[in-house]
C-alpha atoms as a PDB file:
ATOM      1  CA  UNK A   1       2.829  11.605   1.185  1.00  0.00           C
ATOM      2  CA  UNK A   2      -1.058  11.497   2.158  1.00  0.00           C
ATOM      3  CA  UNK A   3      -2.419  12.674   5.836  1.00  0.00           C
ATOM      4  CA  UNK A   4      -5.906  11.087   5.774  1.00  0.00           C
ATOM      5  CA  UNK A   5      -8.459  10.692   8.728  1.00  0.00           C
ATOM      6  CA  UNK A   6     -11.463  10.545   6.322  1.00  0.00           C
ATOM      7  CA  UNK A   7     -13.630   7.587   5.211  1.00  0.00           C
ATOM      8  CA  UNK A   8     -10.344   4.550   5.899  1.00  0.00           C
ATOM      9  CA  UNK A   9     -10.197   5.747   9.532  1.00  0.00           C
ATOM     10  CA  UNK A  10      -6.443   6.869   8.990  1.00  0.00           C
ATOM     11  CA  UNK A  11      -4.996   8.312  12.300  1.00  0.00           C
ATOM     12  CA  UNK A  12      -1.235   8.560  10.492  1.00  0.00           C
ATOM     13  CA  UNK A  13       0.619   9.810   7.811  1.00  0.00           C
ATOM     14  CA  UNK A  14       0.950   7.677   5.192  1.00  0.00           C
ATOM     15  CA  UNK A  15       4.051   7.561   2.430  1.00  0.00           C
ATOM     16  CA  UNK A  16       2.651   6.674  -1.205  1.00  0.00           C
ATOM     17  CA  UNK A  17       5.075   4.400  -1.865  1.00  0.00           C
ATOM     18  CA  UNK A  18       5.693   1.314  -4.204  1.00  0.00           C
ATOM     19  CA  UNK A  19       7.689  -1.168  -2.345  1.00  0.00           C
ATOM     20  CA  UNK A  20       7.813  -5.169  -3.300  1.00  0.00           C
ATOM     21  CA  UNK A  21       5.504  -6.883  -0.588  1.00  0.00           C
ATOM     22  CA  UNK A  22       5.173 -10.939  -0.086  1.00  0.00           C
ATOM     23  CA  UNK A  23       2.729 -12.103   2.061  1.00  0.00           C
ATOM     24  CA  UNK A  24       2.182 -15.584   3.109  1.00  0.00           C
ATOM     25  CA  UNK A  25      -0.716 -16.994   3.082  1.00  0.00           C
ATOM     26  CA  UNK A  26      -1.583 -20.609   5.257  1.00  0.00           C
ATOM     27  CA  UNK A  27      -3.161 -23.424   3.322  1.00  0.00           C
ATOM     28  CA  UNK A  28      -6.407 -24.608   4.344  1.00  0.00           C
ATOM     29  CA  UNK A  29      -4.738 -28.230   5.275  1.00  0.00           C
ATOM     30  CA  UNK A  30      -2.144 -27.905   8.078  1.00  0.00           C
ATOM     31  CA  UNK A  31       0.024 -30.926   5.471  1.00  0.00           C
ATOM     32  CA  UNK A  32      -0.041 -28.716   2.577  1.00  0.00           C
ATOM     33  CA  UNK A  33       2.371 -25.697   2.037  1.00  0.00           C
ATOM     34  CA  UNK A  34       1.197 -22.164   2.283  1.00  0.00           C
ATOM     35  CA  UNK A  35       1.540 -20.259  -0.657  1.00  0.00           C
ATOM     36  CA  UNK A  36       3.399 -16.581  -1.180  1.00  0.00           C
ATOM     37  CA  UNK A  37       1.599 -13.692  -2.944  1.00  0.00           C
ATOM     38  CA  UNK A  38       3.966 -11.117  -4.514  1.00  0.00           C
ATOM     39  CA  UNK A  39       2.341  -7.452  -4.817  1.00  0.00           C
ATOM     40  CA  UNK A  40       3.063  -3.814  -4.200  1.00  0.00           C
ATOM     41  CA  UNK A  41       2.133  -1.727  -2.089  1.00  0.00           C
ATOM     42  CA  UNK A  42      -0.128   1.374  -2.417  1.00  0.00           C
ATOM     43  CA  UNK A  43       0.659   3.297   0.991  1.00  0.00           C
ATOM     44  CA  UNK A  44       2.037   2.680   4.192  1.00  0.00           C
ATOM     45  CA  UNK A  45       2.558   3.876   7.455  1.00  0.00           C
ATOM     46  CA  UNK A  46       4.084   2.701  10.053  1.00  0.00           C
ATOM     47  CA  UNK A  47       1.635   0.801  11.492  1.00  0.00           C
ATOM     48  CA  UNK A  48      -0.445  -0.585   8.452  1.00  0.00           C
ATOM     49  CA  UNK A  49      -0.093  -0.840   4.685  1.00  0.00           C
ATOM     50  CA  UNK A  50      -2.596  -1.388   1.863  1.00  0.00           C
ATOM     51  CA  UNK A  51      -1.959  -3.499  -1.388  1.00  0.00           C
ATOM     52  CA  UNK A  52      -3.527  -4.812  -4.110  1.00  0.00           C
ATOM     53  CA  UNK A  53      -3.537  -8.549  -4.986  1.00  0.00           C
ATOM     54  CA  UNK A  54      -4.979 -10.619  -7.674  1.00  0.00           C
ATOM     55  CA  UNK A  55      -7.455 -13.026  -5.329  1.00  0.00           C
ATOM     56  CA  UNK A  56      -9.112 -12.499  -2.709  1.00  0.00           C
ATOM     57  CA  UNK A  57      -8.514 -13.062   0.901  1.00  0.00           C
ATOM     58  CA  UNK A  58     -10.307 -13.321   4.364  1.00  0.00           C
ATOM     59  CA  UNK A  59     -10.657 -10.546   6.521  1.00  0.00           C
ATOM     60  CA  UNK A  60      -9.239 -11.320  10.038  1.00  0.00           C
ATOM     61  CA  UNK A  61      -6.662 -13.364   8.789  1.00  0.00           C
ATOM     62  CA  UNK A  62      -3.219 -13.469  10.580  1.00  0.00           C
ATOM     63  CA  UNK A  63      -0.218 -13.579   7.690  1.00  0.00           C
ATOM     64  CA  UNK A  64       3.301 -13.061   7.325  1.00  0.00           C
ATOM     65  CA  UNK A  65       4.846 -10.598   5.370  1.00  0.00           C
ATOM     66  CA  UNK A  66       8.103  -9.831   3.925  1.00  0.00           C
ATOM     67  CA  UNK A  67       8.930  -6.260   2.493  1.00  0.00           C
ATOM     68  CA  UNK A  68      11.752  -6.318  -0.382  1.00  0.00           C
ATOM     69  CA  UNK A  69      13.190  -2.589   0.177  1.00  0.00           C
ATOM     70  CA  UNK A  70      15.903  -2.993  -2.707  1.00  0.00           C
ATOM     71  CA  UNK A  71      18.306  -0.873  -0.692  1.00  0.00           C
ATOM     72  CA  UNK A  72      18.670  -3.362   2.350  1.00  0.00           C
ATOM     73  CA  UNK A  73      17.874  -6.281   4.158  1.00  0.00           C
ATOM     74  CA  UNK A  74      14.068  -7.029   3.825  1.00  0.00           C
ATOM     75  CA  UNK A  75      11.654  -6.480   6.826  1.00  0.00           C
ATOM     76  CA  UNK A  76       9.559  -9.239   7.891  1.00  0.00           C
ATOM     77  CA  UNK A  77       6.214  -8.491   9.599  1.00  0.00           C
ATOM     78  CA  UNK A  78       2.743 -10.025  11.248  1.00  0.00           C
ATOM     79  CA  UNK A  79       0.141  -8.225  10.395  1.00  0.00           C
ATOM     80  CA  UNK A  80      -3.962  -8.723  10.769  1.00  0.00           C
ATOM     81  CA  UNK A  81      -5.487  -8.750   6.918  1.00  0.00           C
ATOM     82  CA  UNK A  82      -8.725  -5.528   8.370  1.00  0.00           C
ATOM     83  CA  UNK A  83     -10.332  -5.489   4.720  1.00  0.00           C
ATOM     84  CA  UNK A  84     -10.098  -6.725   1.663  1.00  0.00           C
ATOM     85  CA  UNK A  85     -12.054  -5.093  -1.024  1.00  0.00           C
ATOM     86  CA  UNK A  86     -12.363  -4.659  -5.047  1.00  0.00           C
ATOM     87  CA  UNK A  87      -9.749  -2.742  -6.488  1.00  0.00           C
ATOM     88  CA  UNK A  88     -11.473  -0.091  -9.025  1.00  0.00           C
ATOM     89  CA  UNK A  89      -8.483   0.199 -11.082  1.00  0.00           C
ATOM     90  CA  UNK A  90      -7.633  -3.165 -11.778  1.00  0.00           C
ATOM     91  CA  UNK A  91      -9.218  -6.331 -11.449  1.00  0.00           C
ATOM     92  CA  UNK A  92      -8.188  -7.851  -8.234  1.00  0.00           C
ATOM     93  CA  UNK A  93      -8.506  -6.646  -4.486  1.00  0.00           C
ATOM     94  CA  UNK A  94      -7.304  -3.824  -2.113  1.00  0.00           C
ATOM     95  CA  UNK A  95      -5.831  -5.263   1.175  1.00  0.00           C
ATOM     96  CA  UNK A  96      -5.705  -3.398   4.229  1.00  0.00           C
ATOM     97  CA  UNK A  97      -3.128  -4.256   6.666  1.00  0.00           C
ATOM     98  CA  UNK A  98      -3.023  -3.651  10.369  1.00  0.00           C
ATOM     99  CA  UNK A  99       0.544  -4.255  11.524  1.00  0.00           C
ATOM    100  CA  UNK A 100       1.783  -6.373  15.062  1.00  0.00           C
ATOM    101  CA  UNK A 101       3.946  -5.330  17.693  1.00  0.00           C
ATOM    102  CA  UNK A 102       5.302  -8.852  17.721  1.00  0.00           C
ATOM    103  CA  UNK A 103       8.704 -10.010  19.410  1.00  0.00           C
ATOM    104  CA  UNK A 104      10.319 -12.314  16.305  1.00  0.00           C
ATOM    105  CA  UNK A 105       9.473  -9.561  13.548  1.00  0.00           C
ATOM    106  CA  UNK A 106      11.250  -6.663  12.118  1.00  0.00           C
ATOM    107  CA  UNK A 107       8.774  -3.932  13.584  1.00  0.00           C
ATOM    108  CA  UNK A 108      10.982  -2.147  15.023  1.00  0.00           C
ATOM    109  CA  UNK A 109      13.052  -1.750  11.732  1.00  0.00           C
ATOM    110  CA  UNK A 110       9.952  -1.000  10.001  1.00  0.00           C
ATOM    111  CA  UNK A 111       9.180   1.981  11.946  1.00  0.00           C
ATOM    112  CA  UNK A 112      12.245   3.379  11.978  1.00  0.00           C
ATOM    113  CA  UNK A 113      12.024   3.010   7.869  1.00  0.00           C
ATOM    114  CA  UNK A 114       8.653   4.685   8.017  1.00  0.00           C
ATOM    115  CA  UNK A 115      10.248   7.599  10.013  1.00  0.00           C
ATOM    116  CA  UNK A 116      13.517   8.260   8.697  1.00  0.00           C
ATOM    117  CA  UNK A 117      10.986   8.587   4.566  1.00  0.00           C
ATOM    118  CA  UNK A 118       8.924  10.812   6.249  1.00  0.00           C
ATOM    119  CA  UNK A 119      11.778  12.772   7.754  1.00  0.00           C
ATOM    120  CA  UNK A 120      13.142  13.130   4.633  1.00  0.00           C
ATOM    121  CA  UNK A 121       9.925  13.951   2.710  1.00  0.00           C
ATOM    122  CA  UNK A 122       9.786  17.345   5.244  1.00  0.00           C
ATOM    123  CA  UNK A 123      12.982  18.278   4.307  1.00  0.00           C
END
């Protein structure tokens, strides 16, 4: 677990955990198929999440994304891409995610996942 509110502006604690992320991305031409982009994540919280992926992708951009949590029914999520950066350990990018309250998603689910971990990591 990492409490950070140094040079990423973190407000919240975050859980350093590896979970199975797919994120959506939108094609460029609304008659072509968007395309999904398997990674893991680095941290989370339960409003954001960073990853790393292998290609780049615009800030500001609005995506789906679907957490695979192995134990249960994945969590699907909007979130706003904040930053997207180069990774220095590997040779792709580091994605910051800001996640949306958004009626239609699993947020709700997601918090409470974010809660009960922490919960347990004080214990």
């Amino acid at each position: 677990m990492t409490t950070s509110q140094g040079h990423e502006n973190r407000l919240e604690t975050r859980l350093d955990l590896e979970e199975t992320i797919f994120i959506e991305t939108i094609a460029s031409a609304s008659t072509s198929p968007g395309t999904i982009v398997m990674c893991n994540s680095l941290d989370l919280s339960a409003n954001g999440l960073q990853v790393v992926v292998d290609d780049e992708i615009e800030p500001g951009s609005i995506l789906r994304l679907c957490i695979d949590l192995r134990r249960t029914d994945p969590i699907f999520l909007v979130a706003e891409l904040k930053w997207c950066r180069p990774d220095p350990e590997t040779d792709g990018y580091r994605l910051g995610f800001l996640l949306f309250e958004s009626d239609d998603t699993d947020i709700q689910r997601w918090k409470d996942f974010v809660a009960a971990r922490l919960d347990s990591d004080h214990e």
